[in-house]
ModelCIF file with pLDDT and N, C-alpha, C, O atoms, coordinates in Angstrom:
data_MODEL
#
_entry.id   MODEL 
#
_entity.id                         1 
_entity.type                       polymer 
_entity.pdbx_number_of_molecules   1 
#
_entity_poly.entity_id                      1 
_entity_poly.type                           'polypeptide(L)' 
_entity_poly.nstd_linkage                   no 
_entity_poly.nstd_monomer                   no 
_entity_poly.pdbx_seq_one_letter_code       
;(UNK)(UNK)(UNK)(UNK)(UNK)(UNK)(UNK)(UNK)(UNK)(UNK)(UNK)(UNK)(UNK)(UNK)(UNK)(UNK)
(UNK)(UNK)(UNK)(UNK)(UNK)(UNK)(UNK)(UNK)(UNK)(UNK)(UNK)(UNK)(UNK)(UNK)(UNK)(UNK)
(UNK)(UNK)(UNK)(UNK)(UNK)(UNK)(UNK)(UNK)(UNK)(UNK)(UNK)(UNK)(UNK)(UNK)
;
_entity_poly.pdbx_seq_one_letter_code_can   XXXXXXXXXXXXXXXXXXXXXXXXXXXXXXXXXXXXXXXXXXXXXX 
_entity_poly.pdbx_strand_id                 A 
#
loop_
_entity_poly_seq.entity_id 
_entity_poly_seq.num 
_entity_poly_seq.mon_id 
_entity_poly_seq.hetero 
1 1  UNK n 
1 2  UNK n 
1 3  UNK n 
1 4  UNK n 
1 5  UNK n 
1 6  UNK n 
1 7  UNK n 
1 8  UNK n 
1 9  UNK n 
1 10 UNK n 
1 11 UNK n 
1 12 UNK n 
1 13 UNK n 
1 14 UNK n 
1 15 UNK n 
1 16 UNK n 
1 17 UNK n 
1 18 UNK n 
1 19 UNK n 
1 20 UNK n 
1 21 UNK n 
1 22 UNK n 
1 23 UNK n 
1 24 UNK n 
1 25 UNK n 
1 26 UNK n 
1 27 UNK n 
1 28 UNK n 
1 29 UNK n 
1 30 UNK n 
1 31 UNK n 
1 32 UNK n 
1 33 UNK n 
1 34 UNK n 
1 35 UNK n 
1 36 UNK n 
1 37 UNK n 
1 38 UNK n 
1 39 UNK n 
1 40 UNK n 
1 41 UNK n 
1 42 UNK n 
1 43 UNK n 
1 44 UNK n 
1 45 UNK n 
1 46 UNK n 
#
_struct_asym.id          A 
_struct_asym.entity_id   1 
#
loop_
_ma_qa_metric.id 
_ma_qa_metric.mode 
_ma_qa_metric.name 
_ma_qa_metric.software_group_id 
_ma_qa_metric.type 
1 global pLDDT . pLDDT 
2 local  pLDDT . pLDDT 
#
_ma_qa_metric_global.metric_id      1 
_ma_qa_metric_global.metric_value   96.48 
_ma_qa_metric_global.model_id       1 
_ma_qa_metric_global.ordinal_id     1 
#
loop_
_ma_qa_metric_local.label_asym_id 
_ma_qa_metric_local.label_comp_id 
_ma_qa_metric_local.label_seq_id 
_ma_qa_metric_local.metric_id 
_ma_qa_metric_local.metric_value 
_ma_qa_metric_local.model_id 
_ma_qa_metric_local.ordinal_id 
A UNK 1  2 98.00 1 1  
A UNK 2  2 98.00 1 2  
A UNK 3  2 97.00 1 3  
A UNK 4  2 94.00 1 4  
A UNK 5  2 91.00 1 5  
A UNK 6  2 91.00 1 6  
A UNK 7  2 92.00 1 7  
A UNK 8  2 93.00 1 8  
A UNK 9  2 96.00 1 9  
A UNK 10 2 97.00 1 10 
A UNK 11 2 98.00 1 11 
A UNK 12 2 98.00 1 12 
A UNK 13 2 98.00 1 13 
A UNK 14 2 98.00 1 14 
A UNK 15 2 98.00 1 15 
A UNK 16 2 98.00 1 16 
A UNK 17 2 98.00 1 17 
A UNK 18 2 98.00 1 18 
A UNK 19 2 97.00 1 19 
A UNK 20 2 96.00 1 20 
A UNK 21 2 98.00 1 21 
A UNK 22 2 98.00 1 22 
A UNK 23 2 98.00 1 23 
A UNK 24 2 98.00 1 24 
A UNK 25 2 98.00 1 25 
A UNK 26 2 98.00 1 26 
A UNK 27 2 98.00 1 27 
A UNK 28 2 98.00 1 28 
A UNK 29 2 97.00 1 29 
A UNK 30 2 95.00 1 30 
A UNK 31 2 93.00 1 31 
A UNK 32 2 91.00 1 32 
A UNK 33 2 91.00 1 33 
A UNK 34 2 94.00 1 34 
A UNK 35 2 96.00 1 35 
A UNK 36 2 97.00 1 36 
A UNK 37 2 97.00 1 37 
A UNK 38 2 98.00 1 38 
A UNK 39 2 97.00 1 39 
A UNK 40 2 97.00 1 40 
A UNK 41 2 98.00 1 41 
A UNK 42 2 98.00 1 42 
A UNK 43 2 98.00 1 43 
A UNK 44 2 98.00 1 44 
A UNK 45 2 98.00 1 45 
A UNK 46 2 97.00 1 46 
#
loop_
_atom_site.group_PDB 
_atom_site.id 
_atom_site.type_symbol 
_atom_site.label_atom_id 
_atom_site.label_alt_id 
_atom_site.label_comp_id 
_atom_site.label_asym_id 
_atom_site.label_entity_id 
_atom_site.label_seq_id 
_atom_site.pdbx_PDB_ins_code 
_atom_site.Cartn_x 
_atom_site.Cartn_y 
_atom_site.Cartn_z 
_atom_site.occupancy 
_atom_site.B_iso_or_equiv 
_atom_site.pdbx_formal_charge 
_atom_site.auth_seq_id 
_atom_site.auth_comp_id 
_atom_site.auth_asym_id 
_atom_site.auth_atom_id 
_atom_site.pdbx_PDB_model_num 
ATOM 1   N N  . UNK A 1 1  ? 172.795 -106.844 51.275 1.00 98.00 ? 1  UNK A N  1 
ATOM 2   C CA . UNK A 1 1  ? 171.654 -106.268 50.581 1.00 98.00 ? 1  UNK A CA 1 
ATOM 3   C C  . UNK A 1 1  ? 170.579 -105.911 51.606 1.00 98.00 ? 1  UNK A C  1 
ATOM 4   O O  . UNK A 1 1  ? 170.309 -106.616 52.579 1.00 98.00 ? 1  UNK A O  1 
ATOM 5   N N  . UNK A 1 2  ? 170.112 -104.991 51.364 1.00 98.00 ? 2  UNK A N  1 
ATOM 6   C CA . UNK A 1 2  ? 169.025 -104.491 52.482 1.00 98.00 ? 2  UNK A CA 1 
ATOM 7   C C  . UNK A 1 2  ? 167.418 -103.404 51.523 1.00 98.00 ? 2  UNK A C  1 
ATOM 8   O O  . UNK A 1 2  ? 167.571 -102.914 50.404 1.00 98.00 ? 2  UNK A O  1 
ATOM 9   N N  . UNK A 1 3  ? 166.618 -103.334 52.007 1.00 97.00 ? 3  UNK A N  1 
ATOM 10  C CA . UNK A 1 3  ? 165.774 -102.804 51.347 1.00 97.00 ? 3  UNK A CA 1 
ATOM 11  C C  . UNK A 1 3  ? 164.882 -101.788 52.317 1.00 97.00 ? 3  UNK A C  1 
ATOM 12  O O  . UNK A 1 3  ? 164.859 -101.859 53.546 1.00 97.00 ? 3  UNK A O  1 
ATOM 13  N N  . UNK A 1 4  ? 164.233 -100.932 51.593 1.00 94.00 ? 4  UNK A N  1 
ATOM 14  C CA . UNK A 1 4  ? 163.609 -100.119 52.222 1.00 94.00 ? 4  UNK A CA 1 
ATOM 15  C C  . UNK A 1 4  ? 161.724 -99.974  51.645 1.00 94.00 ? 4  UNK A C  1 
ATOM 16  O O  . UNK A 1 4  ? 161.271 -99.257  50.753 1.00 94.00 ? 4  UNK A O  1 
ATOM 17  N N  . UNK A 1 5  ? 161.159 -100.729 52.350 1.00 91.00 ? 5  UNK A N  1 
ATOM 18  C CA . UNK A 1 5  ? 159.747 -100.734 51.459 1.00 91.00 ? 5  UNK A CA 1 
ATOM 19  C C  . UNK A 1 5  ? 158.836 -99.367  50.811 1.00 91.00 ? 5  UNK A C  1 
ATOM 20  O O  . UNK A 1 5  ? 158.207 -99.161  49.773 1.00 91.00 ? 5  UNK A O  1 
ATOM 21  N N  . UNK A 1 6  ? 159.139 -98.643  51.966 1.00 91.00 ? 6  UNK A N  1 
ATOM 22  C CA . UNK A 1 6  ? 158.301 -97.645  52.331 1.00 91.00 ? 6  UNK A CA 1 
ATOM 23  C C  . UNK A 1 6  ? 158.547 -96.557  51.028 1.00 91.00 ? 6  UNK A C  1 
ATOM 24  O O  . UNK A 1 6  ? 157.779 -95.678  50.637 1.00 91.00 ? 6  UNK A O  1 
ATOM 25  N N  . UNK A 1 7  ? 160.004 -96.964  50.458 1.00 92.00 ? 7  UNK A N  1 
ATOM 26  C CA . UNK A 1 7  ? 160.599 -95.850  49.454 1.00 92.00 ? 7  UNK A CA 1 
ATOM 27  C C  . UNK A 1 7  ? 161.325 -96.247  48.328 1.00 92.00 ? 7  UNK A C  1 
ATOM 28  O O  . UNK A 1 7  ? 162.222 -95.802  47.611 1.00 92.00 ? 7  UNK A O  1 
ATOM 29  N N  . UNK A 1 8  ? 160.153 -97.904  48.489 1.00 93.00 ? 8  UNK A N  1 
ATOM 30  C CA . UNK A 1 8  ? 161.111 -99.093  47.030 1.00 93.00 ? 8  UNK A CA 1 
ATOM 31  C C  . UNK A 1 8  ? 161.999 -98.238  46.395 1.00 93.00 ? 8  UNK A C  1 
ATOM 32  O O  . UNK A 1 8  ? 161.971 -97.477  45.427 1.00 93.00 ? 8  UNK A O  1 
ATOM 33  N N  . UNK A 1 9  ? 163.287 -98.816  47.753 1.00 96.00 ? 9  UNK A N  1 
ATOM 34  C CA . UNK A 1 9  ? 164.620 -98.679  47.311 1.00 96.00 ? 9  UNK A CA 1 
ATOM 35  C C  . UNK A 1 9  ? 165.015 -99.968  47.849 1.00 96.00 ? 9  UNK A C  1 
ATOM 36  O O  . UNK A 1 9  ? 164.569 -100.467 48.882 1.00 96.00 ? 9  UNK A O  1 
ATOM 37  N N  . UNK A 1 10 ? 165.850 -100.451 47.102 1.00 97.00 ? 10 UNK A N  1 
ATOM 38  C CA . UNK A 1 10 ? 166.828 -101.453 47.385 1.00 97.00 ? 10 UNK A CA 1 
ATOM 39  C C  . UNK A 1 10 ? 168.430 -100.895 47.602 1.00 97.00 ? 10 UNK A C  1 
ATOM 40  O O  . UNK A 1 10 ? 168.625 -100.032 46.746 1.00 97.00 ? 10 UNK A O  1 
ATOM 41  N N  . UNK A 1 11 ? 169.632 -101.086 48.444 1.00 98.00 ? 11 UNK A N  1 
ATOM 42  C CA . UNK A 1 11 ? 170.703 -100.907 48.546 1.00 98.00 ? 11 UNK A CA 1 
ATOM 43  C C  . UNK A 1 11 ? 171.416 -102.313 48.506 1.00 98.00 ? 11 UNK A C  1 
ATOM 44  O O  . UNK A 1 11 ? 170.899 -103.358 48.901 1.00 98.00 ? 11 UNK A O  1 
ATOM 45  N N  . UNK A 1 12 ? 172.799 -102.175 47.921 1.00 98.00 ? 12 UNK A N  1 
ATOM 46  C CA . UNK A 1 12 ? 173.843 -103.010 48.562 1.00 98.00 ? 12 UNK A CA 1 
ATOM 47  C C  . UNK A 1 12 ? 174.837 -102.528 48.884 1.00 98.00 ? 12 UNK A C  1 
ATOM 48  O O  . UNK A 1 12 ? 175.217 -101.763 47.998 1.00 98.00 ? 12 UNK A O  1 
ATOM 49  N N  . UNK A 1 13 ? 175.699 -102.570 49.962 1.00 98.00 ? 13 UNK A N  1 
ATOM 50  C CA . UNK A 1 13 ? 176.520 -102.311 50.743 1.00 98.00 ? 13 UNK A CA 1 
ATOM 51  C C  . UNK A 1 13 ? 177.718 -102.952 50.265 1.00 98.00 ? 13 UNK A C  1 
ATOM 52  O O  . UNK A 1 13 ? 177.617 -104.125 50.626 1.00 98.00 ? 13 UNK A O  1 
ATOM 53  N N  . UNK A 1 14 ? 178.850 -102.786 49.613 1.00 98.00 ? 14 UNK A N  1 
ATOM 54  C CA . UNK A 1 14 ? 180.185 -103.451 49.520 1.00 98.00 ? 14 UNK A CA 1 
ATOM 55  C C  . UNK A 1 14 ? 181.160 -102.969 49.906 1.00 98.00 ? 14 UNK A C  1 
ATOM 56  O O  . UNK A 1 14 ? 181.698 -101.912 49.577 1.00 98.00 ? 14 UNK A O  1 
ATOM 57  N N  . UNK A 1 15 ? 181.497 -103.860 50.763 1.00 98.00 ? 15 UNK A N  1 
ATOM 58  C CA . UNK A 1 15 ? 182.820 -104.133 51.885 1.00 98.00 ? 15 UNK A CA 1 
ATOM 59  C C  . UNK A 1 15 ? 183.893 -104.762 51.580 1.00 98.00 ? 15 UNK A C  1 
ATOM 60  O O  . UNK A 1 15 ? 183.625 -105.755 50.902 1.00 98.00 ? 15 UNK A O  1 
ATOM 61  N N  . UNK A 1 16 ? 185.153 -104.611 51.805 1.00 98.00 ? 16 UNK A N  1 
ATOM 62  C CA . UNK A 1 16 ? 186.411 -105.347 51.265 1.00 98.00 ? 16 UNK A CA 1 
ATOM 63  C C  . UNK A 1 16 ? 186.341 -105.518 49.805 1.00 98.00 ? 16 UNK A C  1 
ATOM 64  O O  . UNK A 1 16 ? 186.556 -106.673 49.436 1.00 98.00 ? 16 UNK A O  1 
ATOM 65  N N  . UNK A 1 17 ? 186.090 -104.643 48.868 1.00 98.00 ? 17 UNK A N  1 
ATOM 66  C CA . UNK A 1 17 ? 185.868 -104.640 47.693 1.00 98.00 ? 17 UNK A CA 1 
ATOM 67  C C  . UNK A 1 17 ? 187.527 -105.352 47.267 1.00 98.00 ? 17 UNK A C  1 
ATOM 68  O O  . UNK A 1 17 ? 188.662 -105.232 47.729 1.00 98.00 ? 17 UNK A O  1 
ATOM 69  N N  . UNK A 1 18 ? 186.953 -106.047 46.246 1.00 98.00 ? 18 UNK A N  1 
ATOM 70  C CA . UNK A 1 18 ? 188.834 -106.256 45.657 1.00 98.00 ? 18 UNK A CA 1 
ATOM 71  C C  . UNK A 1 18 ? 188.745 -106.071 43.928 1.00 98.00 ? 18 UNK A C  1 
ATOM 72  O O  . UNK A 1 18 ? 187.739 -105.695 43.327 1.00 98.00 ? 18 UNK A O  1 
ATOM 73  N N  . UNK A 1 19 ? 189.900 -106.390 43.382 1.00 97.00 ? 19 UNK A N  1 
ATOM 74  C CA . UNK A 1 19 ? 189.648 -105.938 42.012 1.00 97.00 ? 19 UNK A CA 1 
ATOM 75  C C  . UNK A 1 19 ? 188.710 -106.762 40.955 1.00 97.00 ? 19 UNK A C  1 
ATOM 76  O O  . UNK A 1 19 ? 188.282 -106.234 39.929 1.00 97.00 ? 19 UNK A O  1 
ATOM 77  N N  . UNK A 1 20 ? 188.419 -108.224 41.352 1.00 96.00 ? 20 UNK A N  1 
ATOM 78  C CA . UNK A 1 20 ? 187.578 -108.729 40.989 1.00 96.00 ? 20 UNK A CA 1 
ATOM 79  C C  . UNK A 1 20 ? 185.680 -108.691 40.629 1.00 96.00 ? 20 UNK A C  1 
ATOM 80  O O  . UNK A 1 20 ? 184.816 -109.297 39.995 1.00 96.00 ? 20 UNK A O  1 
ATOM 81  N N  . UNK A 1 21 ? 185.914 -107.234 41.776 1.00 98.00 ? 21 UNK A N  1 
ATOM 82  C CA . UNK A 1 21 ? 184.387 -106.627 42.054 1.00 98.00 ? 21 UNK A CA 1 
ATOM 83  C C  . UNK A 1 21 ? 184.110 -105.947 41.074 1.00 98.00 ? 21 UNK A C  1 
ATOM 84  O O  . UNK A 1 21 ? 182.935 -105.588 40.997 1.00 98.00 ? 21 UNK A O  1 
ATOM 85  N N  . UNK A 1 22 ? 185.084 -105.510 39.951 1.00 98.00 ? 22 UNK A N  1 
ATOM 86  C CA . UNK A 1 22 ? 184.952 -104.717 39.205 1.00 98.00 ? 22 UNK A CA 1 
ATOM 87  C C  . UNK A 1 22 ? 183.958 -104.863 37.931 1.00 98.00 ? 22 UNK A C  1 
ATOM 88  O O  . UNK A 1 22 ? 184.281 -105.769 37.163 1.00 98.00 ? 22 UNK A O  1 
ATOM 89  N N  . UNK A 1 23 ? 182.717 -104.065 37.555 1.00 98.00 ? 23 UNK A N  1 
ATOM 90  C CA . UNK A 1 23 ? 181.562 -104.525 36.881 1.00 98.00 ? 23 UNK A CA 1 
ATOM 91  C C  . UNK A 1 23 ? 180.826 -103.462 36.570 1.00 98.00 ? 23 UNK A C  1 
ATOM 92  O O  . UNK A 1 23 ? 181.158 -102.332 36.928 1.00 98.00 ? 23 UNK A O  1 
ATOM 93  N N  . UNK A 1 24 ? 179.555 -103.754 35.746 1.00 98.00 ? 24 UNK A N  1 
ATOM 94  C CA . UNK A 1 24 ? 178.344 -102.844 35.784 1.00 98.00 ? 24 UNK A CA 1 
ATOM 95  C C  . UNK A 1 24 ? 177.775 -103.535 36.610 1.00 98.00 ? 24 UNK A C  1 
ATOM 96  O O  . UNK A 1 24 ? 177.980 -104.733 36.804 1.00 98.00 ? 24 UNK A O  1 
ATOM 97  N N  . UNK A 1 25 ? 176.743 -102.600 37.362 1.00 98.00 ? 25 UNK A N  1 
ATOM 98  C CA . UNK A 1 25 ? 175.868 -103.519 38.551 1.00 98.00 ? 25 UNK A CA 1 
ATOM 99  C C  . UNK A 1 25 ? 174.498 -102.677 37.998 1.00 98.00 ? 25 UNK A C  1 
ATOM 100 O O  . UNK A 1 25 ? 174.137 -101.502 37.937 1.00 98.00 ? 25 UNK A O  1 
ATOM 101 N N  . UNK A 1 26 ? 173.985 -103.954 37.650 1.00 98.00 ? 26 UNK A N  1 
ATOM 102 C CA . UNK A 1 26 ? 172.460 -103.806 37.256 1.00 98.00 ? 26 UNK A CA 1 
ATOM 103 C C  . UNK A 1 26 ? 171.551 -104.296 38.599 1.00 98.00 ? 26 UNK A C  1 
ATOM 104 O O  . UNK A 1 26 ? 171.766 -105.358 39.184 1.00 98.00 ? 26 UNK A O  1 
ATOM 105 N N  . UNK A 1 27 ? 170.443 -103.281 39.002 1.00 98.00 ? 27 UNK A N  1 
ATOM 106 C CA . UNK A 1 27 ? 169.389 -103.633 40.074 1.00 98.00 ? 27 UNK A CA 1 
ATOM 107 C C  . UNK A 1 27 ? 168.268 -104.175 39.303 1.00 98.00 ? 27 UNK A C  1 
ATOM 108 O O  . UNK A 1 27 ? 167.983 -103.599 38.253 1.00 98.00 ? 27 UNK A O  1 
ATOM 109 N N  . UNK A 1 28 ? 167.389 -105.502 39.777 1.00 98.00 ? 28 UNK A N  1 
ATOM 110 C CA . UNK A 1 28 ? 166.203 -105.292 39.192 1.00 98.00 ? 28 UNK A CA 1 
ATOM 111 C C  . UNK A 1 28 ? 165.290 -105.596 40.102 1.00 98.00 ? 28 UNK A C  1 
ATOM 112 O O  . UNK A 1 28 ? 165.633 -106.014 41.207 1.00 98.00 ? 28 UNK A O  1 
ATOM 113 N N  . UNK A 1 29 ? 163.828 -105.405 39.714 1.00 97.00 ? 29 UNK A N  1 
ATOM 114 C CA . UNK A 1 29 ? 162.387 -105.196 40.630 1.00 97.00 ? 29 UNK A CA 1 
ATOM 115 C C  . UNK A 1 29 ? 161.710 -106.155 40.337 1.00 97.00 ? 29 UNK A C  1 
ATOM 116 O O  . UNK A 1 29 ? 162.161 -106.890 39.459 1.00 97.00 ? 29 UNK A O  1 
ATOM 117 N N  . UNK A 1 30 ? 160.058 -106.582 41.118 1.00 95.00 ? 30 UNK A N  1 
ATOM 118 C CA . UNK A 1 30 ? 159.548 -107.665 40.435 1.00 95.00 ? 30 UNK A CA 1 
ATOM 119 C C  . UNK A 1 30 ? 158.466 -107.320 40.894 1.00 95.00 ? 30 UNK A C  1 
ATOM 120 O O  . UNK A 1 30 ? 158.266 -107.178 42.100 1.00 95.00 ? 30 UNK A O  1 
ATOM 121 N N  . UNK A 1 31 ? 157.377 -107.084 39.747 1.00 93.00 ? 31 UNK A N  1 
ATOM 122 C CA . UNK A 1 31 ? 155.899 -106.661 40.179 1.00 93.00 ? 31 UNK A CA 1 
ATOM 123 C C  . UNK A 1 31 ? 155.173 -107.865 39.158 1.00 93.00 ? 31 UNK A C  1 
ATOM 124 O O  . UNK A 1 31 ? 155.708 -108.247 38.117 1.00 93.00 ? 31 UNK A O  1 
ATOM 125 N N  . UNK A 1 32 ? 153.950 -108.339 39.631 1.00 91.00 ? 32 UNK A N  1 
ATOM 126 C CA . UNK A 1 32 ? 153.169 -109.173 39.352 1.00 91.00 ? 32 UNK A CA 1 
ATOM 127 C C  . UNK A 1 32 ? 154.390 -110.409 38.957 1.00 91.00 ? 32 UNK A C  1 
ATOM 128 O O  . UNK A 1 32 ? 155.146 -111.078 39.662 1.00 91.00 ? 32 UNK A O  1 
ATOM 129 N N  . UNK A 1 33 ? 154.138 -110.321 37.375 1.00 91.00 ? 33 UNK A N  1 
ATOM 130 C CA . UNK A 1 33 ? 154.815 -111.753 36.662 1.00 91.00 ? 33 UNK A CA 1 
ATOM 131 C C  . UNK A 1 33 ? 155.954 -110.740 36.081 1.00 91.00 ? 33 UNK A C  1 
ATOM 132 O O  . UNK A 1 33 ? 156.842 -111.354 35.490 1.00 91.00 ? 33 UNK A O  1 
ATOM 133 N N  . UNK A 1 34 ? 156.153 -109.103 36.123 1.00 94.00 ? 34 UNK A N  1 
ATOM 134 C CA . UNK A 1 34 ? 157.161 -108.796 35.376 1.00 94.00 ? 34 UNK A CA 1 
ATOM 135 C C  . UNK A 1 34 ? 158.444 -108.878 36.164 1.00 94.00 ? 34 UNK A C  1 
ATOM 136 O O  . UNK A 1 34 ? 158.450 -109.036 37.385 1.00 94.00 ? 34 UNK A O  1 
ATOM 137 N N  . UNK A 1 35 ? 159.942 -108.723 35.146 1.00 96.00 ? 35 UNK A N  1 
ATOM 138 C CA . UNK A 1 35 ? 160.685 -107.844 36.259 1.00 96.00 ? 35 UNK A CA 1 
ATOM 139 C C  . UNK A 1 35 ? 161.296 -106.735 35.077 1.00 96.00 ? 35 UNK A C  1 
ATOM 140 O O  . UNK A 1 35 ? 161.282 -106.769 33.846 1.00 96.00 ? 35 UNK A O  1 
ATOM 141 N N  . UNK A 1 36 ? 161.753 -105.890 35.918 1.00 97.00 ? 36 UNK A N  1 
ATOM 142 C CA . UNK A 1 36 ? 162.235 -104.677 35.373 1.00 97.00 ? 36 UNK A CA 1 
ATOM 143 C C  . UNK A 1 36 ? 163.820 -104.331 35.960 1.00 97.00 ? 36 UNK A C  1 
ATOM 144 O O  . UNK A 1 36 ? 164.141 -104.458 37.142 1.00 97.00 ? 36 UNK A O  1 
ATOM 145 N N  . UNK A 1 37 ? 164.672 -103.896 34.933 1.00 97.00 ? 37 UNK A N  1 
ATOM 146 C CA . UNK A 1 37 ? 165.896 -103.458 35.228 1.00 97.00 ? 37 UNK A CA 1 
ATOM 147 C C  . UNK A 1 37 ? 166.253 -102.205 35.043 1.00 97.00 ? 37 UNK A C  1 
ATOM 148 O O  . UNK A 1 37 ? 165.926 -101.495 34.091 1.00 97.00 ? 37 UNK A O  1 
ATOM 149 N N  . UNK A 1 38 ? 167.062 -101.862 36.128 1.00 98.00 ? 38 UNK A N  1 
ATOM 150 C CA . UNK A 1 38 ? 167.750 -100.533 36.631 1.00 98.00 ? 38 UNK A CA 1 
ATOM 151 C C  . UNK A 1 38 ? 168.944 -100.220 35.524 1.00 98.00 ? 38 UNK A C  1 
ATOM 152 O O  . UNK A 1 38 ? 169.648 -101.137 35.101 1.00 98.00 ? 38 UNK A O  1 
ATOM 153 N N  . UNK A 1 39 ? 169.128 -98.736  35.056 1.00 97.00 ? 39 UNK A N  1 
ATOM 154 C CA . UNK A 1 39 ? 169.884 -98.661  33.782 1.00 97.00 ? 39 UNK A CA 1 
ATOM 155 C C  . UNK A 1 39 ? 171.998 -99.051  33.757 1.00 97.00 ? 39 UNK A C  1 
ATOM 156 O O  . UNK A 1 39 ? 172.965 -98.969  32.998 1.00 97.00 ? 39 UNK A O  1 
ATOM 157 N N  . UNK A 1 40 ? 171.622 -99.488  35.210 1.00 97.00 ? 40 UNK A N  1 
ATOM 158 C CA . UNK A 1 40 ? 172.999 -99.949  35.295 1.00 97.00 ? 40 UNK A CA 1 
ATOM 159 C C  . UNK A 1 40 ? 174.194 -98.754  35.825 1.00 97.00 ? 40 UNK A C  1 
ATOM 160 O O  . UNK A 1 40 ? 174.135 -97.619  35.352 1.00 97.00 ? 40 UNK A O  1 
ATOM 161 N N  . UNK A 1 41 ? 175.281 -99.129  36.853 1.00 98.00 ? 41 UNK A N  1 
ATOM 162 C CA . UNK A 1 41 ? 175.976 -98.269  37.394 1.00 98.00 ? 41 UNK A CA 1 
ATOM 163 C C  . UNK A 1 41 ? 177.482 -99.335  37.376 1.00 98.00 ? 41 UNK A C  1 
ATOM 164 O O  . UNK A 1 41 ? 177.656 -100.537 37.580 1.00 98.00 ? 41 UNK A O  1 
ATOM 165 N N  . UNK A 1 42 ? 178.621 -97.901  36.934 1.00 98.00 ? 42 UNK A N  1 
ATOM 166 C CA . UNK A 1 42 ? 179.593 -98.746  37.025 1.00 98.00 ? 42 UNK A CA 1 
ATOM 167 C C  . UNK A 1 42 ? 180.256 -98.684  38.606 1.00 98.00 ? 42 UNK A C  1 
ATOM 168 O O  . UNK A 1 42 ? 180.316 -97.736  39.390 1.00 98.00 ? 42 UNK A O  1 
ATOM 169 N N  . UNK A 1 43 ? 180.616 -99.763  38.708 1.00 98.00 ? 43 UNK A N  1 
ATOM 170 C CA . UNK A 1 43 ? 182.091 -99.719  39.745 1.00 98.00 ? 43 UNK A CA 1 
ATOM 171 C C  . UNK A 1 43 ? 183.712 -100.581 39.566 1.00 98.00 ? 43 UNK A C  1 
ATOM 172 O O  . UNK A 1 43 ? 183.960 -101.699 39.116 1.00 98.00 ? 43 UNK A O  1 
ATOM 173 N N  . UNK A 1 44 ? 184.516 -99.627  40.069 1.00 98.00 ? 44 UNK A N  1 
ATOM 174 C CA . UNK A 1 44 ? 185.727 -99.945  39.541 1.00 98.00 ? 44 UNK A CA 1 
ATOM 175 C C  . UNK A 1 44 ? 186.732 -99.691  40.429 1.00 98.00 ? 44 UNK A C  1 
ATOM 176 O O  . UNK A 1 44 ? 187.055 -98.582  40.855 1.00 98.00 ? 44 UNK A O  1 
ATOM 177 N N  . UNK A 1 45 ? 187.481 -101.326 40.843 1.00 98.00 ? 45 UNK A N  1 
ATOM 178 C CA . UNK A 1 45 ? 187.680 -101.675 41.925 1.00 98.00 ? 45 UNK A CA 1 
ATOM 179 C C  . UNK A 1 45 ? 189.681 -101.219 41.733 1.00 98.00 ? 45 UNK A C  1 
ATOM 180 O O  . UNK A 1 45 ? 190.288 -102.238 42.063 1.00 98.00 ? 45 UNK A O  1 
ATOM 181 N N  . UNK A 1 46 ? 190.555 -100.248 41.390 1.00 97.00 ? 46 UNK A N  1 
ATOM 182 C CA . UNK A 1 46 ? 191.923 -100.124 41.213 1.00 97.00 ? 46 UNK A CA 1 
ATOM 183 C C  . UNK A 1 46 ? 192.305 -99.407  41.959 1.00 97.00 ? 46 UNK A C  1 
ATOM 184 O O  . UNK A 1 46 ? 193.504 -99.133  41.996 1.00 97.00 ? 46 UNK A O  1 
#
């Protein structure tokens, strides 16, 4: 996981993916006391 401040982006990088990786991958943020979630992306590991 790595981040970029300047252009609040967050990335993750997956390597040696196997079929177990397979999911929706939700990102989320955290400002003051909230957090907020990203509308979700699939990946699919076959």
């Amino acid at each position: 996981i790595s981040r970029d401040n300047a252009k609040n982006t967050v990335f993750l990088q997956m390597n040696s993916l196997k079929l177990e990786d397979t999911a929706v991958y939700y990102c989320y943020a955290e400002q003051l006391t909230n957090v907020y979630w990203g509308q979700g992306t699939q990946v699919t590991v076959s």
